[in-house]
Protein backbone atom coordinates (compact mmCIF):
# COMPACT_ATOMS: atom_id res chain seq x y z
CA UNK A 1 1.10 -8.06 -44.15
CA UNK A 2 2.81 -8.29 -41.13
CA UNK A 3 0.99 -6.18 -39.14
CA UNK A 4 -2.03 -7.62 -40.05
CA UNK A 5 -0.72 -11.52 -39.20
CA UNK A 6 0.30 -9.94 -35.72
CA UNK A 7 -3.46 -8.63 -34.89
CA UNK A 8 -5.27 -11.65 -36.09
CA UNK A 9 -3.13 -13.61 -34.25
CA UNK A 10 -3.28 -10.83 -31.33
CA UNK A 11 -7.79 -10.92 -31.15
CA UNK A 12 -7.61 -15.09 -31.51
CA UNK A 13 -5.84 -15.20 -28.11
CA UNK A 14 -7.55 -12.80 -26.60
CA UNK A 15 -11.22 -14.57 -27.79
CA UNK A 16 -9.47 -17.55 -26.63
CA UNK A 17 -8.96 -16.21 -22.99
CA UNK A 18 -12.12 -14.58 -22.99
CA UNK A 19 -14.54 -17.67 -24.25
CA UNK A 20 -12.30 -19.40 -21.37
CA UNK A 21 -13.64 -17.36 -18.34
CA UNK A 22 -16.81 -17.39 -20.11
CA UNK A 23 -16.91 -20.87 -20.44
CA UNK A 24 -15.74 -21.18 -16.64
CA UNK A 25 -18.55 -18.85 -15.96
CA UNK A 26 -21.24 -20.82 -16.77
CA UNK A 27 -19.82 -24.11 -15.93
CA UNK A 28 -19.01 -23.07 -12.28
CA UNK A 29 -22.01 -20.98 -11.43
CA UNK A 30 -23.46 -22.26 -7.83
CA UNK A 31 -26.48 -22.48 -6.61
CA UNK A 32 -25.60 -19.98 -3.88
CA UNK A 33 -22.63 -18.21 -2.42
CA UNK A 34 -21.21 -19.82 0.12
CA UNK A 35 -21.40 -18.32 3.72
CA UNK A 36 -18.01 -15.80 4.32
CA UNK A 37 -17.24 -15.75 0.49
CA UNK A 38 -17.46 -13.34 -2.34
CA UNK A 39 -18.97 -15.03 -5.15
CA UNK A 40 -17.57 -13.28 -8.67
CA UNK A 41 -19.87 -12.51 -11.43
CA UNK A 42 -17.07 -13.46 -14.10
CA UNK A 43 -14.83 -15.96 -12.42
CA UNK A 44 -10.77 -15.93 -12.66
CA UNK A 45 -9.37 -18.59 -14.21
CA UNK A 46 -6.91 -20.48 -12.01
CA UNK A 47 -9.28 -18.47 -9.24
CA UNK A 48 -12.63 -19.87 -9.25
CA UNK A 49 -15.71 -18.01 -8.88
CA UNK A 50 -15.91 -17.55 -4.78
CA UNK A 51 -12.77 -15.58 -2.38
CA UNK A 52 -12.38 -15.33 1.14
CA UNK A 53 -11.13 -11.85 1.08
CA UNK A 54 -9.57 -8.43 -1.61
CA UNK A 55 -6.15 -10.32 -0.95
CA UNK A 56 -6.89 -13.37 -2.79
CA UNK A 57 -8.46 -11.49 -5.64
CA UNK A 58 -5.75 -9.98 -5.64
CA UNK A 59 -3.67 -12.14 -5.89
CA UNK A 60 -5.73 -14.03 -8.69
CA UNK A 61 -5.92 -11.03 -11.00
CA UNK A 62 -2.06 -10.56 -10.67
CA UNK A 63 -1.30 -14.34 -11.51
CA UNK A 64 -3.94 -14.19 -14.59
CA UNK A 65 -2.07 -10.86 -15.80
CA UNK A 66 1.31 -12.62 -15.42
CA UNK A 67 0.13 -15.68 -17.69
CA UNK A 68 -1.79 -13.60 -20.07
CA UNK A 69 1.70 -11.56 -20.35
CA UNK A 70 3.62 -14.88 -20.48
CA UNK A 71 1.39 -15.87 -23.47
CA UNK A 72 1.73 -13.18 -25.28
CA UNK A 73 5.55 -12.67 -25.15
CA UNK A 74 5.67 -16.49 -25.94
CA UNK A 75 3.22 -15.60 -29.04
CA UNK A 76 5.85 -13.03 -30.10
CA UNK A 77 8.84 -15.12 -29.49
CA UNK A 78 7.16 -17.84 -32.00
CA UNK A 79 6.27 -15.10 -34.35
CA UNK A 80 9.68 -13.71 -34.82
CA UNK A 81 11.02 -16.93 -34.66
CA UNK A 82 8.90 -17.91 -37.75
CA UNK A 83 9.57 -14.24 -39.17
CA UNK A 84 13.35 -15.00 -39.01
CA UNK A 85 13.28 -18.04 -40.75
CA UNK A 86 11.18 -17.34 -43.81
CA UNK A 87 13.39 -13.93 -44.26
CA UNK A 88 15.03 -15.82 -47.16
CA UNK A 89 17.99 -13.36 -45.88
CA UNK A 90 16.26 -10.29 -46.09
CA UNK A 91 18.15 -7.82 -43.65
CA UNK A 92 14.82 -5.63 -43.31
CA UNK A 93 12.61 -8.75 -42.09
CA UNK A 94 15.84 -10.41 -39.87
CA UNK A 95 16.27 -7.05 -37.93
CA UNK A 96 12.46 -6.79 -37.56
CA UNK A 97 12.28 -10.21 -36.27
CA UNK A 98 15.02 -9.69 -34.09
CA UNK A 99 13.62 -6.43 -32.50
CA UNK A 100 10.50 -7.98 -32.17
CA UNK A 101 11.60 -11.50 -30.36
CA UNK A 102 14.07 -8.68 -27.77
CA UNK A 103 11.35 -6.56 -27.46
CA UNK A 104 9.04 -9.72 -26.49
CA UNK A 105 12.30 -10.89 -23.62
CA UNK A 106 12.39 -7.69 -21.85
CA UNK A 107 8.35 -7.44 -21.68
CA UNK A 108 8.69 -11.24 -19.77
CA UNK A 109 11.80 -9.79 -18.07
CA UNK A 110 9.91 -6.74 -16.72
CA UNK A 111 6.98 -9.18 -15.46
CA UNK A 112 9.06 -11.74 -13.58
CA UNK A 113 11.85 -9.01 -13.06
CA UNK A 114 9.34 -6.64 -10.79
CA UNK A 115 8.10 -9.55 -8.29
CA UNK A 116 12.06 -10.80 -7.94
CA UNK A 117 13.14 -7.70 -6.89
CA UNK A 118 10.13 -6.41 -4.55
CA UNK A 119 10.47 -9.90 -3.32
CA UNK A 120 14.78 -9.35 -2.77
CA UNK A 121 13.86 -6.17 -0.89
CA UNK A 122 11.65 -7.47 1.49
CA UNK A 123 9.17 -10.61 0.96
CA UNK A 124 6.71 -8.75 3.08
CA UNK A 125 6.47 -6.65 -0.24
CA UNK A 126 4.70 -9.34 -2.24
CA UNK A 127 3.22 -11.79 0.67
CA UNK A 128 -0.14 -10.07 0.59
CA UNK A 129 -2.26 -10.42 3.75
CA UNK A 130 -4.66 -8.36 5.74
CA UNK A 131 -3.91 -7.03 8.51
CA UNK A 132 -5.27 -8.77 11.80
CA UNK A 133 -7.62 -6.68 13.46
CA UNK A 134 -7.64 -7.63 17.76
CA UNK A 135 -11.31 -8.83 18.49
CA UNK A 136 -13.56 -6.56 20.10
CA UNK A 137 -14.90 -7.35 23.54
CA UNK A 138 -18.70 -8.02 23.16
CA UNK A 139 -20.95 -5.37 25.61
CA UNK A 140 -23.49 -7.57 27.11
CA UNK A 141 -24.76 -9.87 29.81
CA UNK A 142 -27.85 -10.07 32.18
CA UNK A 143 -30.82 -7.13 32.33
CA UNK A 144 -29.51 -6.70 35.58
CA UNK A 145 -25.74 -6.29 34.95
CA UNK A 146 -26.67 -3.87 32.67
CA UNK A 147 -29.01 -2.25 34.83
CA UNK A 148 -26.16 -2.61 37.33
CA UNK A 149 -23.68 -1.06 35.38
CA UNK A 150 -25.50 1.99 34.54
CA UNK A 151 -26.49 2.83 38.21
CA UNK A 152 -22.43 2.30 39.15
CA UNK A 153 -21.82 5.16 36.07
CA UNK A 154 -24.67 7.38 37.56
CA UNK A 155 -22.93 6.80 40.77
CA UNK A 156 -19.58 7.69 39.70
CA UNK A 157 -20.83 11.19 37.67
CA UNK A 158 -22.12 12.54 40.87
CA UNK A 159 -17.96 11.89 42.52
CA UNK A 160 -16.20 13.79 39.77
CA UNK A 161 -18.92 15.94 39.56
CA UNK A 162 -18.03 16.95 43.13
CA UNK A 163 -14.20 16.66 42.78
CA UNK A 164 -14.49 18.96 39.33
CA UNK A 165 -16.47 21.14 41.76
CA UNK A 166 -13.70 21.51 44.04
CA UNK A 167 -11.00 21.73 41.75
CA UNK A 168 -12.46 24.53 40.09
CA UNK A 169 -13.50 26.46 43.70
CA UNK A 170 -9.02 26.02 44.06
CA UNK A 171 -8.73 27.14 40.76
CA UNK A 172 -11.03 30.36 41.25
CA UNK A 173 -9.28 30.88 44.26
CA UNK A 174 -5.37 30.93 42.89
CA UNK A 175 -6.55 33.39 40.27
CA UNK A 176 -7.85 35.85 42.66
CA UNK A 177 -4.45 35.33 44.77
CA UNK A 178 -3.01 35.74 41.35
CA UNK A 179 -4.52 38.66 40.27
CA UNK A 180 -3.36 40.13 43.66
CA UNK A 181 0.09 39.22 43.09
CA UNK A 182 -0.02 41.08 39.89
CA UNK A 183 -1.32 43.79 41.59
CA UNK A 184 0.73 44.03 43.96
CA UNK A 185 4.23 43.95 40.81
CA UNK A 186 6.14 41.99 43.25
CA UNK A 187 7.76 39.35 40.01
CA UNK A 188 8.90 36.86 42.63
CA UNK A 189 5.14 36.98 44.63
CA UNK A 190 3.59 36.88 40.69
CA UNK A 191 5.80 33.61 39.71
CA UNK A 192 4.48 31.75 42.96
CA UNK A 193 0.69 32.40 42.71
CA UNK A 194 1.28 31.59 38.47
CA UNK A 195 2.93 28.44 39.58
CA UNK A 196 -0.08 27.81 41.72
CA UNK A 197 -2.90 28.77 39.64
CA UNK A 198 -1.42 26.42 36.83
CA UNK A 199 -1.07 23.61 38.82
CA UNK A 200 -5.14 24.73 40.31
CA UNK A 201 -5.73 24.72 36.07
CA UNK A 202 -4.15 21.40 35.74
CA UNK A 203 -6.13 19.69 38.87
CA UNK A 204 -9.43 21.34 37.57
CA UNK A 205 -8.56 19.78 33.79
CA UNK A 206 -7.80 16.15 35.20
CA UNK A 207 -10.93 16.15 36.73
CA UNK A 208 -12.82 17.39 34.07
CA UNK A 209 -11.77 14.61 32.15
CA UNK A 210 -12.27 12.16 35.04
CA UNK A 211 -16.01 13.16 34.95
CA UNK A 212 -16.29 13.34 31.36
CA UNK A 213 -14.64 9.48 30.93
CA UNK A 214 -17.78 8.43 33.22
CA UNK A 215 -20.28 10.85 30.84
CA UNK A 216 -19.30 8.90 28.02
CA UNK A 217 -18.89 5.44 29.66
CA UNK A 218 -22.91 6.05 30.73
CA UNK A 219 -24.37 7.49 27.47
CA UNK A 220 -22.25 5.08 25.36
CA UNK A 221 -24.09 2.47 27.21
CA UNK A 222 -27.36 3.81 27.11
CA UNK A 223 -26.82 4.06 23.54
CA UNK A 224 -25.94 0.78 23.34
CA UNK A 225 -28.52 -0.67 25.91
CA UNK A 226 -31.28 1.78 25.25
CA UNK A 227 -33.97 -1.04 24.90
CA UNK A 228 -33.24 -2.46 27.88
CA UNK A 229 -32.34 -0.18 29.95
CA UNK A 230 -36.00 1.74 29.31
CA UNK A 231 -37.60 -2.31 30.39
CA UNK A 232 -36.09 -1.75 33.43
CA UNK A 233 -37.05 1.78 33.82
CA UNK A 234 -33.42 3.19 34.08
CA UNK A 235 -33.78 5.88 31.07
CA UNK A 236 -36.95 7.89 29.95
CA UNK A 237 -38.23 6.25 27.03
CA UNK A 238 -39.56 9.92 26.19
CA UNK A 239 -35.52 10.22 25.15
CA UNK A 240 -34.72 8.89 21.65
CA UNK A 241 -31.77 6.44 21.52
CA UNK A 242 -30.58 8.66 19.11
CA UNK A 243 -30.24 11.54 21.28
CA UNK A 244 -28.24 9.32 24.34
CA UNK A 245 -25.63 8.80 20.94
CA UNK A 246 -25.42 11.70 20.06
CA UNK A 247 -24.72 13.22 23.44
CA UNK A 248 -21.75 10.20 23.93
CA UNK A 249 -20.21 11.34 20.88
CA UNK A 250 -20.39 15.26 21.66
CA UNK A 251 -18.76 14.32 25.53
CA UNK A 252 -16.20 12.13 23.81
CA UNK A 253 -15.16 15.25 21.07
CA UNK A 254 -15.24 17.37 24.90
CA UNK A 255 -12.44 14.64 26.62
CA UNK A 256 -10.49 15.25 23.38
CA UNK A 257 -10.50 18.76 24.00
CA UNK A 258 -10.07 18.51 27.90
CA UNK A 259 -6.52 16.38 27.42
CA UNK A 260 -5.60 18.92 24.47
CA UNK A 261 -5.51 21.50 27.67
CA UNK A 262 -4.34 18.96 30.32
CA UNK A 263 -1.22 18.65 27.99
CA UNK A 264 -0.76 22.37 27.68
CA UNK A 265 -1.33 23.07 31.15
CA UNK A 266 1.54 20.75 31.44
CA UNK A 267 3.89 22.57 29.65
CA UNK A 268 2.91 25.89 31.23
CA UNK A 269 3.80 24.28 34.11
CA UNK A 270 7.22 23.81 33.77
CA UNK A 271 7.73 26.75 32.42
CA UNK A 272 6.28 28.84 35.11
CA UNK A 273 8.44 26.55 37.33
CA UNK A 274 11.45 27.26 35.44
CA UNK A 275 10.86 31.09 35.71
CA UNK A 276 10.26 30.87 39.31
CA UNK A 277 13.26 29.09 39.91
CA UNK A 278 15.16 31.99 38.08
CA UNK A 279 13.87 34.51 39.92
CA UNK A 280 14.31 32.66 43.26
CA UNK A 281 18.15 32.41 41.90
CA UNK A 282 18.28 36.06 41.47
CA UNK A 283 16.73 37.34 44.65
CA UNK A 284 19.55 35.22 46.52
């Protein structure tokens, strides 16, 4: 008999709370959704039917949760209550009430319980807010500051191009004076020509990357100008847009790559330095 007081009681609240957001539904239903909101299909009561952002539904669907819970544990505290006092001094009925109306406290402890102590260990734990992204700079301007623009990145491919050039003619040339060193099984002659090829590898990678930067700086913005760019005859319109983005992202994967080695060519660095110093130690 019990049991079945308990679930009517149990599906009247819950038709309760659900002809209330149905009822909220249909009385708060706009016309449209306001510009920079979400409009909800089945509104939250206390919420309303529109949020700004996932935080403040958040937020909503917690608070509704919490009151639903409240109501509920209040439901059982009234139900035990009225359980206790028409016991007629049944121990059976008192110690079910009484289980019932603790069981009811620590479900409402548990709720409040949870936000007090996320909220004791730090308040940043339950102040719910998204993070605040910097503002991106907006690419733009006249025809001819793009057009500009993209003749200064032409221009500056064609200087690293010839500085990468050179770099790699030094590094060619340590290897060969390397290779002779090895040759020649002197250690002390080998540790000087390794110190100077790596530092040749090292040049050669910095400038690599120098001249890959400008790659991507001038495909990024001929994907992003394409249109106009081709009005003012600066790219073949022959050339998708597609293929200019494409060829920025590939570049950009290649500078990745190029300051993975520049790092590494680093390190080999000081330790061919180190070993050279040894053996410079040794020979005095």
């Amino acid at each position: 008999m019990n049991k079945k007081i308990l679930q009517i009681f149990a599906l009247v609240l819950f038709a309760w709370i659900g002809f209330g957001v149905v009822a909220t539904a249909q009385t708060t239903q706009p016309t449209a959704c306001p510009a920079g909101q979400t409009c909800l299909i089945v509104p939250i009561p206390g919420l309303g039917r529109t949020v700004t952002d996932p935080v403040q539904y958040i937020i909503g669907v917690y608070n509704f949760a919490l009151s639903v819970g409240g109501l509920l544990a209040m439901f059982l505290i009234v139900y035990g209550g009225i359980q206790w006092a028409v016991s007629t001094g049944n121990p059976s009925k008192i110690s079910d009430a009484r289980d019932r109306i603790i069981n009811a406290l620590w479900g409402l402890g548990l709720l409040l319980g949870a936000f007090i102590i996320l909220r004791t260990i730090n308040p940043d734990l339950v102040n719910l807010n998204l993070p605040q992204l910097p503002a991106i700079p907006k690419l733009g301007g006249s025809l001819a500051d793009i057009g500009k623009l993209y003749d200064a990145q032409k221009q500056a491919i064609l200087d690293t191009n010839a500085a990468a050039g050179a770099a790699a003619q030094q590094q060619q040339s340590t290897l060969a004076e390397l290779q002779a060193a090895q040759a020649s099984g002197d250690q002390l002659a080998i540790a000087q020509a390794t110190v100077r090829n790596i530092e040749a590898n090292l040049v050669a990678d910095q400038a690599a990357a120098q001249n890959l930067s400008t790659l991507v700086a001038r495909d990024t913005n001929a994907c992003t100008h394409y249109e106009s760019l081709v009005q003012q005859g600066k790219l073949d319109g022959t050339i998708s847009q597609t293929t200019y983005c494409n060829a920025a992202l590939a570049e950009a994967k290649s500078l990745a790559e190029v300051k993975q080695r520049i790092i590494q060519d680093q390190t080999d660095l000081q330790a061919a330095q180190e070993t050279l110093a040894e053996i410079q130690g040794t020979s005095i």
